[in-house]
C-alpha atoms as a PDB file:
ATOM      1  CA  UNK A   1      18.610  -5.959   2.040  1.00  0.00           C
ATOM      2  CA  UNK A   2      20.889  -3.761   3.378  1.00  0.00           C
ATOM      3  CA  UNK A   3      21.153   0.298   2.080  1.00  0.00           C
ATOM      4  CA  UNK A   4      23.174   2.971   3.167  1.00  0.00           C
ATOM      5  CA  UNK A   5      22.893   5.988   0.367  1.00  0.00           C
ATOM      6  CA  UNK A   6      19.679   7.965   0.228  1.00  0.00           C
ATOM      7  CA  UNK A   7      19.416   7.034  -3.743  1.00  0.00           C
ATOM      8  CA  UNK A   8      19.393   3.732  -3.474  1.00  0.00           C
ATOM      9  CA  UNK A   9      16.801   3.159  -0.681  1.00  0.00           C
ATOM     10  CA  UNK A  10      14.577   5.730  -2.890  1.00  0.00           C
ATOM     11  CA  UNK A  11      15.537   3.514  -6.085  1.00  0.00           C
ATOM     12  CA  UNK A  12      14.057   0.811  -4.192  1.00  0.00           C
ATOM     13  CA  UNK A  13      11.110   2.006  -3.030  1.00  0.00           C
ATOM     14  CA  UNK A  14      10.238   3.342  -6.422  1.00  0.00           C
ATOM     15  CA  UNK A  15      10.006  -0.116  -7.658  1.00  0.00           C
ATOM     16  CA  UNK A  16       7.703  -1.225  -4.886  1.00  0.00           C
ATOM     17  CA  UNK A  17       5.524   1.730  -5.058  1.00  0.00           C
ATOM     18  CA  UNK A  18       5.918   0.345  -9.245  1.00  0.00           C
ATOM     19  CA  UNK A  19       4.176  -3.062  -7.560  1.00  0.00           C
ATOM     20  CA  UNK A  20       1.295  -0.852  -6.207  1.00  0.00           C
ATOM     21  CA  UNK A  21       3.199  -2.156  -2.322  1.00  0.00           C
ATOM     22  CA  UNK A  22       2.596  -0.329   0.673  1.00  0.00           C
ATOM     23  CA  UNK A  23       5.724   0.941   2.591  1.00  0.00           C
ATOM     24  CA  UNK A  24       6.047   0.816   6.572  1.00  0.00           C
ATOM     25  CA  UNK A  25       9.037   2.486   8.566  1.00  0.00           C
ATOM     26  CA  UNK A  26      10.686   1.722  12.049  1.00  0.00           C
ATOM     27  CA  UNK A  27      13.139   4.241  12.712  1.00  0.00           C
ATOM     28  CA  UNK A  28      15.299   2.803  15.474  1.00  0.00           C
ATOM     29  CA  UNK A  29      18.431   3.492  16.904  1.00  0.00           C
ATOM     30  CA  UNK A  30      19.554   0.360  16.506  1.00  0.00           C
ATOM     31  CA  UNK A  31      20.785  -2.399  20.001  1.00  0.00           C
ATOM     32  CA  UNK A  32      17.323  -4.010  18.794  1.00  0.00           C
ATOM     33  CA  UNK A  33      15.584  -5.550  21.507  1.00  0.00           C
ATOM     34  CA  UNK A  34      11.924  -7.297  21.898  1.00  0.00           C
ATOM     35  CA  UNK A  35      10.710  -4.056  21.807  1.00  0.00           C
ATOM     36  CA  UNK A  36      11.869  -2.957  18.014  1.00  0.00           C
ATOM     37  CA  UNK A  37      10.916  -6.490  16.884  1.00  0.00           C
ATOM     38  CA  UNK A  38       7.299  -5.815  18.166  1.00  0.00           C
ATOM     39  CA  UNK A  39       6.864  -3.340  15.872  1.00  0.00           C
ATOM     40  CA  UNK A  40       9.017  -4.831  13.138  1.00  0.00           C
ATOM     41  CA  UNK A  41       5.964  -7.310  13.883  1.00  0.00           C
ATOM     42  CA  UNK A  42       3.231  -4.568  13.170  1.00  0.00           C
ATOM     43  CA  UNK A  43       4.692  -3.346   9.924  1.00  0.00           C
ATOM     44  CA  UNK A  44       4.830  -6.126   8.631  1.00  0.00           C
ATOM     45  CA  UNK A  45       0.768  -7.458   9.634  1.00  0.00           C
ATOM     46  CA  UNK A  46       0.178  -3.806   8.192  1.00  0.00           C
ATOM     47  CA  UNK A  47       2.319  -3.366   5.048  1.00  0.00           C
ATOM     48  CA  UNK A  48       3.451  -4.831   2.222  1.00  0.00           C
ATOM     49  CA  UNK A  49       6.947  -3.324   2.730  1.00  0.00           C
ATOM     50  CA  UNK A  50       8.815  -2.781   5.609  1.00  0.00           C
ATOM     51  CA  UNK A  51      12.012  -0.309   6.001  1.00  0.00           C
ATOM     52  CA  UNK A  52      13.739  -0.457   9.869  1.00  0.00           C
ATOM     53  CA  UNK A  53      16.034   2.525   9.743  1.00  0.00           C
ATOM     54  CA  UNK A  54      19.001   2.151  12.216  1.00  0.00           C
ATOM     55  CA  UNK A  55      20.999   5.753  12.914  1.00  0.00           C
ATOM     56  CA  UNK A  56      22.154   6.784  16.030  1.00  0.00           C
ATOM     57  CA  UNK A  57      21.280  10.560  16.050  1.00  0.00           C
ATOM     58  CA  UNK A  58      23.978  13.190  17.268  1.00  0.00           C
ATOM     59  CA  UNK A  59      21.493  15.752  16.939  1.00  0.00           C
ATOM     60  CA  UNK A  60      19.106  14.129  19.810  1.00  0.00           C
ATOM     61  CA  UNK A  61      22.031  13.680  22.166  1.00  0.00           C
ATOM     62  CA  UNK A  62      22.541  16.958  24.407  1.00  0.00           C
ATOM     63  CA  UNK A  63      25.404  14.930  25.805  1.00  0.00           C
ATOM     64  CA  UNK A  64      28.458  13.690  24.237  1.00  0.00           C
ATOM     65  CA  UNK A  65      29.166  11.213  27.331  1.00  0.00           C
ATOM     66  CA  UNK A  66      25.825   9.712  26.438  1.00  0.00           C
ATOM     67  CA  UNK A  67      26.415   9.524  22.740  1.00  0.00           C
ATOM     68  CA  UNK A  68      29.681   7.964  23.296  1.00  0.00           C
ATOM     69  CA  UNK A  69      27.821   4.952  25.418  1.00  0.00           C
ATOM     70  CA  UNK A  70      24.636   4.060  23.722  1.00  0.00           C
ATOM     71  CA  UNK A  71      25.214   0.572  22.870  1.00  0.00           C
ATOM     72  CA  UNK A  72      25.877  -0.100  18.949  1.00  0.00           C
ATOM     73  CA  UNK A  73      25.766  -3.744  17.278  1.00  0.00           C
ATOM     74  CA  UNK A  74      25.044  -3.330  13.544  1.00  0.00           C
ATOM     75  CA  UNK A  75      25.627  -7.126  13.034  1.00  0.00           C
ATOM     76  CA  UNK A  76      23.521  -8.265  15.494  1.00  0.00           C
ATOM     77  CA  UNK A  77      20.984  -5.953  14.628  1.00  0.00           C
ATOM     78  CA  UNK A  78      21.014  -6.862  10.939  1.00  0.00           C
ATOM     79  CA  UNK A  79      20.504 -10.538  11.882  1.00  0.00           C
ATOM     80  CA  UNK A  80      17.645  -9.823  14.150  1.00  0.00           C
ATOM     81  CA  UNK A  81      15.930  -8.121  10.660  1.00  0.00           C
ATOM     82  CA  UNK A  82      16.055 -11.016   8.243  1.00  0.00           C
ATOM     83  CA  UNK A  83      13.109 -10.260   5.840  1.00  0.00           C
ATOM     84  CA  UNK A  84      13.216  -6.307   5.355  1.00  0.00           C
ATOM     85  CA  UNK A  85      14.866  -3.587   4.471  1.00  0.00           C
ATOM     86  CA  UNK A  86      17.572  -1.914   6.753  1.00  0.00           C
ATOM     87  CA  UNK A  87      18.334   1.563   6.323  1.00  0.00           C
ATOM     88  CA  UNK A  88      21.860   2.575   7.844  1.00  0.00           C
ATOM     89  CA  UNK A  89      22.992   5.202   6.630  1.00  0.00           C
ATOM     90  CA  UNK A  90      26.256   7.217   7.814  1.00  0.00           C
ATOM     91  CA  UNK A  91      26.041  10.485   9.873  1.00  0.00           C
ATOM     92  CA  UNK A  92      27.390  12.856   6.252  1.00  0.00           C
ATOM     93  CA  UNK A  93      24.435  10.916   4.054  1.00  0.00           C
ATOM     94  CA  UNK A  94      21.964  12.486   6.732  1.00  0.00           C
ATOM     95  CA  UNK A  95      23.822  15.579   7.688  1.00  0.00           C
ATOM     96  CA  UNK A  96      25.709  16.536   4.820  1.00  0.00           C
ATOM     97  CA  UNK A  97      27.973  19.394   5.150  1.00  0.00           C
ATOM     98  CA  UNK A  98      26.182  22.921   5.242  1.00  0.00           C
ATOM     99  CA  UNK A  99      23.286  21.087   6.928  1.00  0.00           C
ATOM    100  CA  UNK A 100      21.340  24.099   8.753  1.00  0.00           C
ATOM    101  CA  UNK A 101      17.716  23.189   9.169  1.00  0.00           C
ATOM    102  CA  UNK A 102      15.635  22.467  12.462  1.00  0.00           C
ATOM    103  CA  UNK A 103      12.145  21.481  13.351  1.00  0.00           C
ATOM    104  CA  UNK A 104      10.776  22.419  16.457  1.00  0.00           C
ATOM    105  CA  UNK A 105       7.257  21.202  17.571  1.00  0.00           C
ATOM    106  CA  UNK A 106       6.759  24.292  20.241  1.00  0.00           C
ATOM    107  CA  UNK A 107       4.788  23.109  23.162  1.00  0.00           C
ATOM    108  CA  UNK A 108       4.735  19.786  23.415  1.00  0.00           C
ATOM    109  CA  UNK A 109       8.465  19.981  23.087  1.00  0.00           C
ATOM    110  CA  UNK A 110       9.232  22.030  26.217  1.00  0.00           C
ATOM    111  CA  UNK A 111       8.204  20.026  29.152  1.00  0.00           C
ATOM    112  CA  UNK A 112       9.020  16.531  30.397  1.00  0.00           C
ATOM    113  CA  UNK A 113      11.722  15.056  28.720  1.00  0.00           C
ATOM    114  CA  UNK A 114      12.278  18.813  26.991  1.00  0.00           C
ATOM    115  CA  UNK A 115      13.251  20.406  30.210  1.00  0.00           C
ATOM    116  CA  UNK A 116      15.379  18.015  30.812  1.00  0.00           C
ATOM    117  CA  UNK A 117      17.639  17.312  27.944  1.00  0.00           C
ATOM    118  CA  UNK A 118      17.676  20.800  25.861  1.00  0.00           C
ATOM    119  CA  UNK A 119      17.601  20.302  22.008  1.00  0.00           C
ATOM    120  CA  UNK A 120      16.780  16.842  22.396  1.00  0.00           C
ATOM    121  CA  UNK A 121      13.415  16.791  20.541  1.00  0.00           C
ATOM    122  CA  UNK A 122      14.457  19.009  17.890  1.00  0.00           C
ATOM    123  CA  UNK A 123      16.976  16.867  16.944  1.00  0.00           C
ATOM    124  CA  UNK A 124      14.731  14.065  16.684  1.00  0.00           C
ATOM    125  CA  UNK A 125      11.742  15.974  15.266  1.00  0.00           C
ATOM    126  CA  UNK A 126      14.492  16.766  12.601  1.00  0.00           C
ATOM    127  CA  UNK A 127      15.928  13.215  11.587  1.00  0.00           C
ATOM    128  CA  UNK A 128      12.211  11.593  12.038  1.00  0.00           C
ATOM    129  CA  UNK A 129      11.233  14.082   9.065  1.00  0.00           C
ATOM    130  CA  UNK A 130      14.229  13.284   7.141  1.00  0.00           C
ATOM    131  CA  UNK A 131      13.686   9.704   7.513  1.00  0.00           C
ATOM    132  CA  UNK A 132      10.480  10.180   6.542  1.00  0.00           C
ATOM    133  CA  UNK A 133      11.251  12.228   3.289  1.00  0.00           C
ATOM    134  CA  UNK A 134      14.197   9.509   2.899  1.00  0.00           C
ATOM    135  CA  UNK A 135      11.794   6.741   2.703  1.00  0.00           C
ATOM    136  CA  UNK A 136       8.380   7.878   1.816  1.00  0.00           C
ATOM    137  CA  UNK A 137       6.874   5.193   3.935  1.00  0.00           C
ATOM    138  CA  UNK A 138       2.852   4.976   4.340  1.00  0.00           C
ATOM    139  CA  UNK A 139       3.191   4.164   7.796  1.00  0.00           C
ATOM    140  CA  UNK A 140       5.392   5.028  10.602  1.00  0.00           C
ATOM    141  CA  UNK A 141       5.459   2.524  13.799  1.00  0.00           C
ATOM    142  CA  UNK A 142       6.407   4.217  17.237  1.00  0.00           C
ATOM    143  CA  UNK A 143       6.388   2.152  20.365  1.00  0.00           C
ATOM    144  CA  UNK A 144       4.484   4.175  23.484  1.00  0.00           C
ATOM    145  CA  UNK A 145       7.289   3.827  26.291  1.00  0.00           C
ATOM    146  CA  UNK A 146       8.697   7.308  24.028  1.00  0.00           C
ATOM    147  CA  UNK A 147       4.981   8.620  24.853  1.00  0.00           C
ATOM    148  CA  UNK A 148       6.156  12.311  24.617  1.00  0.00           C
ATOM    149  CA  UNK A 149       7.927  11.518  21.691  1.00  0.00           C
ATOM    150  CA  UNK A 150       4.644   9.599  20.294  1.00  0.00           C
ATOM    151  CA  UNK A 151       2.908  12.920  20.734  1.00  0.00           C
ATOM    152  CA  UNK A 152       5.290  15.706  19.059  1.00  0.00           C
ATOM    153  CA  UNK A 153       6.045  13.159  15.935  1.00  0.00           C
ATOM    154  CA  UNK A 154       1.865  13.452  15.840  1.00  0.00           C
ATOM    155  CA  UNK A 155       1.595  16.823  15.960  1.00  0.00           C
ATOM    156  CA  UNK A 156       4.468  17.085  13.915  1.00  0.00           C
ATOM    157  CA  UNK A 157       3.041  15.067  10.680  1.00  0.00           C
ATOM    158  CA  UNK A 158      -0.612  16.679  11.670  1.00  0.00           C
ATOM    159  CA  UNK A 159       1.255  20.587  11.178  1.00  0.00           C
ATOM    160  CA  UNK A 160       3.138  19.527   8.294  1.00  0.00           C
ATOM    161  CA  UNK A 161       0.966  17.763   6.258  1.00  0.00           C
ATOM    162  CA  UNK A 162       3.360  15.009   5.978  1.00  0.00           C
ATOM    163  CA  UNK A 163       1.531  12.350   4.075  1.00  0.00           C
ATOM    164  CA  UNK A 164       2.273   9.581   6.517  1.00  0.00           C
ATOM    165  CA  UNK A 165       0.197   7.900   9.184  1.00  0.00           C
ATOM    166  CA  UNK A 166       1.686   7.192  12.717  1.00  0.00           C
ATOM    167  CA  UNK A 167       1.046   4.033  14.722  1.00  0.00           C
ATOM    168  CA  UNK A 168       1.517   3.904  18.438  1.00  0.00           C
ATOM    169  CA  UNK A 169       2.593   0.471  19.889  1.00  0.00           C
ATOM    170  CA  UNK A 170       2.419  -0.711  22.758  1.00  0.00           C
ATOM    171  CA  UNK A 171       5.187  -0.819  25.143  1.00  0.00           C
ATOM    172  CA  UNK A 172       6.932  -3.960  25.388  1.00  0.00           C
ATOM    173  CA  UNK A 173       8.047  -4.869  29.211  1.00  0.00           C
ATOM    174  CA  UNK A 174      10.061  -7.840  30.927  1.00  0.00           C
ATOM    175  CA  UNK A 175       8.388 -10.360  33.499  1.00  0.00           C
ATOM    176  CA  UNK A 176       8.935  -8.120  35.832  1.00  0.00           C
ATOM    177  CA  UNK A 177       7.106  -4.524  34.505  1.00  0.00           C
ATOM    178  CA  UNK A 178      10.348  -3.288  32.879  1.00  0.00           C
ATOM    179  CA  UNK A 179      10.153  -1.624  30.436  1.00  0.00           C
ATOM    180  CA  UNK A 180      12.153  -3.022  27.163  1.00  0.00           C
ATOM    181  CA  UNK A 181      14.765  -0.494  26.380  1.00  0.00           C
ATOM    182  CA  UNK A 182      18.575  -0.536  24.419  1.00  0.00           C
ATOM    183  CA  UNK A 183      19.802   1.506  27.911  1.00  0.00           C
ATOM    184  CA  UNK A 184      18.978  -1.722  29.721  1.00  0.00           C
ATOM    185  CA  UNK A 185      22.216  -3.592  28.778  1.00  0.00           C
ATOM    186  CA  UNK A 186      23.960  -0.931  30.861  1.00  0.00           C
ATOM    187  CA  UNK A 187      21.876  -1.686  33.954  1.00  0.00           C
ATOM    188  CA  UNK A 188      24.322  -3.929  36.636  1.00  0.00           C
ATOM    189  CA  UNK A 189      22.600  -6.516  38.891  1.00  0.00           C
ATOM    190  CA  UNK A 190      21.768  -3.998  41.771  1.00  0.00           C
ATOM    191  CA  UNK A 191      20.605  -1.473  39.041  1.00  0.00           C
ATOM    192  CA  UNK A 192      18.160  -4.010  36.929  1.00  0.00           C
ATOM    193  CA  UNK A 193      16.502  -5.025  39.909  1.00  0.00           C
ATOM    194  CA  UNK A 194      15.471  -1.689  41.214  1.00  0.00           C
ATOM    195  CA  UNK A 195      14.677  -0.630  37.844  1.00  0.00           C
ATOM    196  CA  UNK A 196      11.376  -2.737  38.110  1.00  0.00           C
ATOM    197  CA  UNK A 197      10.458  -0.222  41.077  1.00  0.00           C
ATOM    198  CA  UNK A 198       9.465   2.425  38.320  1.00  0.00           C
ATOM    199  CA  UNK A 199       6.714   0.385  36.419  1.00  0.00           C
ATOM    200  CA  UNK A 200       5.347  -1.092  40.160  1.00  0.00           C
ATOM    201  CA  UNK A 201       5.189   2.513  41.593  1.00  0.00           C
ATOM    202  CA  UNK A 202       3.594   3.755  38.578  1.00  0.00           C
ATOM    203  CA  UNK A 203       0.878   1.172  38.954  1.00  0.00           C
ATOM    204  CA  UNK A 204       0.216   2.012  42.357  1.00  0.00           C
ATOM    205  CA  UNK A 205      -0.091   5.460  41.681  1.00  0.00           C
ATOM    206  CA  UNK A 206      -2.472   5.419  38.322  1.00  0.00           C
ATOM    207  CA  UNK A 207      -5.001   2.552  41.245  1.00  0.00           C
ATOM    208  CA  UNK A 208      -4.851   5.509  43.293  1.00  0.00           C
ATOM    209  CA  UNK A 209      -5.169   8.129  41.075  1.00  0.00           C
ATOM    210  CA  UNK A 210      -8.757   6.410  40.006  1.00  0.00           C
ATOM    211  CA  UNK A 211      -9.511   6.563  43.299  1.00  0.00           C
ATOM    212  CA  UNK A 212      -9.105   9.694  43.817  1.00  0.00           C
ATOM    213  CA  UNK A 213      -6.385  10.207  45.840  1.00  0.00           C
ATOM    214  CA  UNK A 214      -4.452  12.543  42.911  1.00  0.00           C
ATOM    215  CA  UNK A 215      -1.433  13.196  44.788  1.00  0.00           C
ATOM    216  CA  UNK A 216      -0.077   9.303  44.697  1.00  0.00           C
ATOM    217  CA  UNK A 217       1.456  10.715  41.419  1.00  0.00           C
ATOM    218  CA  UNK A 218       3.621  13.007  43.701  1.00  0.00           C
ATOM    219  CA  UNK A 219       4.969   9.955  45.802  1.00  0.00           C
ATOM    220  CA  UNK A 220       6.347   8.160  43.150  1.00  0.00           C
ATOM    221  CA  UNK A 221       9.944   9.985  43.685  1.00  0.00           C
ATOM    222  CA  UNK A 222       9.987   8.847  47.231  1.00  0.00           C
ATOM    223  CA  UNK A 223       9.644   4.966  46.135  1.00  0.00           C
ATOM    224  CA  UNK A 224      12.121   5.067  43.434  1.00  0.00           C
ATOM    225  CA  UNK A 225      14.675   6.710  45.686  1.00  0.00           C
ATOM    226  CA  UNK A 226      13.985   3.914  48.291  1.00  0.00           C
ATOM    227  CA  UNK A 227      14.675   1.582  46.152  1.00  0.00           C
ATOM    228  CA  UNK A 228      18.237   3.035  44.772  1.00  0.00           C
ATOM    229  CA  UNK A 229      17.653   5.769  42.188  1.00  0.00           C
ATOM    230  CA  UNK A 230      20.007   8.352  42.554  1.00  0.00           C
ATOM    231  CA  UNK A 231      17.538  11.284  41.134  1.00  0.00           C
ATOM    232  CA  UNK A 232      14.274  11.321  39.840  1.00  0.00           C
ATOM    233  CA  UNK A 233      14.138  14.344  37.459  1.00  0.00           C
ATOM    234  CA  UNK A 234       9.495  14.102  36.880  1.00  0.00           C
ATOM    235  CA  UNK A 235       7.025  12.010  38.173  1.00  0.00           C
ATOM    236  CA  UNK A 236       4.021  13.498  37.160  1.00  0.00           C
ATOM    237  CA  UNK A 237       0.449  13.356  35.792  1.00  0.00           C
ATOM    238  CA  UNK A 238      -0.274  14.222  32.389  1.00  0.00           C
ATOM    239  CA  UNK A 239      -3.115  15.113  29.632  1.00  0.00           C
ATOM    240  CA  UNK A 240      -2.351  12.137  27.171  1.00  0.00           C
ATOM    241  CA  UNK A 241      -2.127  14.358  24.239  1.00  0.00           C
ATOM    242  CA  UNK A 242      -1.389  17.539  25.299  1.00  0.00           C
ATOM    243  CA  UNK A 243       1.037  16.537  27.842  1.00  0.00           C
ATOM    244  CA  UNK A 244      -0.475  19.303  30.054  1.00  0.00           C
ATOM    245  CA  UNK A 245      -0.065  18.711  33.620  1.00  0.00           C
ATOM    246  CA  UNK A 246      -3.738  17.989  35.411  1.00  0.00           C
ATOM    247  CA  UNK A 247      -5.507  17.409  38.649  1.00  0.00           C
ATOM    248  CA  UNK A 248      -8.571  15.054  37.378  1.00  0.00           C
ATOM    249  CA  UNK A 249      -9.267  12.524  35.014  1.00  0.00           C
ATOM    250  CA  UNK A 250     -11.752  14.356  32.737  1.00  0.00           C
ATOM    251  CA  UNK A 251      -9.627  13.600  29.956  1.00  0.00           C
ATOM    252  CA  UNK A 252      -7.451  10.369  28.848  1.00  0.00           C
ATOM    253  CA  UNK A 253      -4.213  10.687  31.217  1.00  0.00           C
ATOM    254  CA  UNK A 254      -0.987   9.617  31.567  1.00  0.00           C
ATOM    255  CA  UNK A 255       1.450   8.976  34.071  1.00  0.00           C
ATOM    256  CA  UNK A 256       4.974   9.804  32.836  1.00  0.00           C
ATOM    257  CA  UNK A 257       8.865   9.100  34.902  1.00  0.00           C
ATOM    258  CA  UNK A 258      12.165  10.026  34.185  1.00  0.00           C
ATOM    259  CA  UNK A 259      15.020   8.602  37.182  1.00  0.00           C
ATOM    260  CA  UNK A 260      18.163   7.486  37.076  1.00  0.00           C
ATOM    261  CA  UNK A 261      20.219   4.338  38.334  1.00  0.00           C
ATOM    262  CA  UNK A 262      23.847   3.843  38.708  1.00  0.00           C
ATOM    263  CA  UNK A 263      24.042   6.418  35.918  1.00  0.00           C
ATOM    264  CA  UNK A 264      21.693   4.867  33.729  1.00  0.00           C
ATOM    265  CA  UNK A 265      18.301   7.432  33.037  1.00  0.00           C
ATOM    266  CA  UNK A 266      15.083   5.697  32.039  1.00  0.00           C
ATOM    267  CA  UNK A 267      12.254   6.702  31.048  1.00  0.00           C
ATOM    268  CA  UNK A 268       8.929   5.157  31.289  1.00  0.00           C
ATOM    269  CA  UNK A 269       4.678   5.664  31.293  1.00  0.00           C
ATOM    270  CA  UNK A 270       1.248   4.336  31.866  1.00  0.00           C
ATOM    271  CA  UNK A 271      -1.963   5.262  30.807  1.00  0.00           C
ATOM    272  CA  UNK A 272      -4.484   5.908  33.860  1.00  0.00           C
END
C-alpha cells in the first residue's frame, strides 16, 4: 500500500485503530538497506501494523551538495517493503507553504553531530514529530548507529508527552564491522575498505577503555587517518544518555565517531 497525502494515510489508520490494531512506524529516508529491513523486522514481531515512511528531509540537510547526492530509489525501495504501508509523501504535503515551526531539543542537540552540521537536528526533531502526528503510530523503531539521534527523539517524546514509545535497534553491520548505512553506495573500493577501520578502532578503544587506559578514545583519529580518512571531525567518549563527555565508566558509555572518506562522512558508535 502505497500513500502519499496526509488524509489518506490517517483514513487508513483510522480503520485499523477501528480493528483494535496496533500501529508501528519506521521513518527512513529511503536507499533501504539491511539495516531499515531490520527494523521493518521489529515492527512487524511488535505490531499489528506497520507504516515505513520514506522522505528525504531538506530541513536536516545543512548542505545543499549533500542533499543533492543522497542516493534516492523509490522503486527499489517500495519492492524491498512488500507487506506494509509506505508513506511517501512530497516535500509541500510536509512543508506546506507558510510552514514556520521548529523543535529544538536544547542540549543534547548541541554537541557531536550538532556542532558539526548546524540545524541538522532541528530539522529532524521537526519532521520526526510530524511524522509522528502524521501517523499516530504506537511505536516508533530507531536503529542505534544514529545513537545521538536515538537520544534527542527520547527526550523529545519524554518533554512532549507524545504518546508514542521509541525502540532502539541494534545497529546492523557488514562482515567486516561496517556499519550498514544508505551513504555506503557512495564509498569507492579504496574508500569501503578503510571504512571498516572505524568500527575496528572503536573496538580497540572501548577493550582499553575497560581497562583503564581512558585516553585510547583520543587515539582513534590517528588510526582512521592512517588508514585514509581525510578528517575526523569527534572521536570521543560519551555518557550514553546524556551524551556528556566523561573520564570513567560509572555510568553506561558510549563511544561515538564522525570521519570522512573520499568525501563520504560516516558516522558510527559502540557501547563500552
Amino acid at each position: 500500500m502505497i500513500l502519499r497525502r496526509v488524509v489518506d494515510l490517517r483514513r487508513t489508520v483510522a480503520a485499523w485503530r477501528r480493528e483494535g490494531a496496533t500501529v508501528g512506524v519506521v521513518p527512513t529516508m529511503g536507499a533501504l538497506h539491511e539495516g531499515h529491513l531490520s527494523l521493518v523486522a521489529a515492527a512487524r514481531a511488535q505490531c499489528d501494523r506497520v507504516i515505513v515512511t520514506i522522505f528525504v528531509n531538506p530541513a536536516q540537510f545543512n548542505n545543499p551538495e549533500d542533499l543533492a547526492k543522497y542516493p534516492r530509489d523509490e522503486a527499489r525501495d517500495i519492492a524491498l517493503l512488500d507487506g506494509v504501508a509506505v508513506f511517501l509523501p512530497e516535500v509541500d504535503e510536509v512543508y506546506p507553504p507558510g510552514f514556520s515551526s521548529t523543535v529544538h531539543v536544547k542540549g543534547l542537540s548541541d554537541r557531536l553531530e550538532g556542532a558539526h552540521r548546524p540545524g541538522h537536528f532541528d530539522g529532524m526533531a521537526t519532521v520526526v514529530t510530524k511524522l509522528f502526528g502524521m501517523t499516530q503510530a504506537d511505536v516508533a523503531f530507531f536503529g542505534e548507529k544514529d545513537w545521538q539521534q536515538l537520544q534527542i527523539v527520547r527526550r523529545m517524546v519524554a518533554d512532549l508527552n507524545l504518546p508514542i514509545r521509541i525502540v532502539g535497534c541494534p545497529t546492523s553491520r557488514e562482515a567486516d564491522g561496517l556499519a550498514m548505512s544508505s551513504r555506503n553506495r557512495r564509498l569507492n573500493a579504496s574508500a569501503r575498505d578503510a571504512a571498516q577501520t572505524i568500527h575496528r578502532a572503536m573496538t580497540q578503544a572501548a577493550t582499553a577503555v575497560r581497562a583503564g587506559d581512558m585516553a585510547a578514545v583520543d587515539r582513534i583519529p590517528e588510526t582512521l587517518k592512517a588508514a585514509g580518512f581525510r578528517s575526523v571531525d569527534y572521536a570521543e567518549l560519551a555518557d550514553a544518555e546524556t551524551l556528556a563527555p566523561v573520564q570513567d565508566l560509572s555510568r553506561p558509555a558510549r563511544i561515538l565517531v564522525a570521519a570522512t572518506v573520499d568525501g563520504v562522512r560516516l558516522i558510527d558508535n559502540i557501547a563500552v
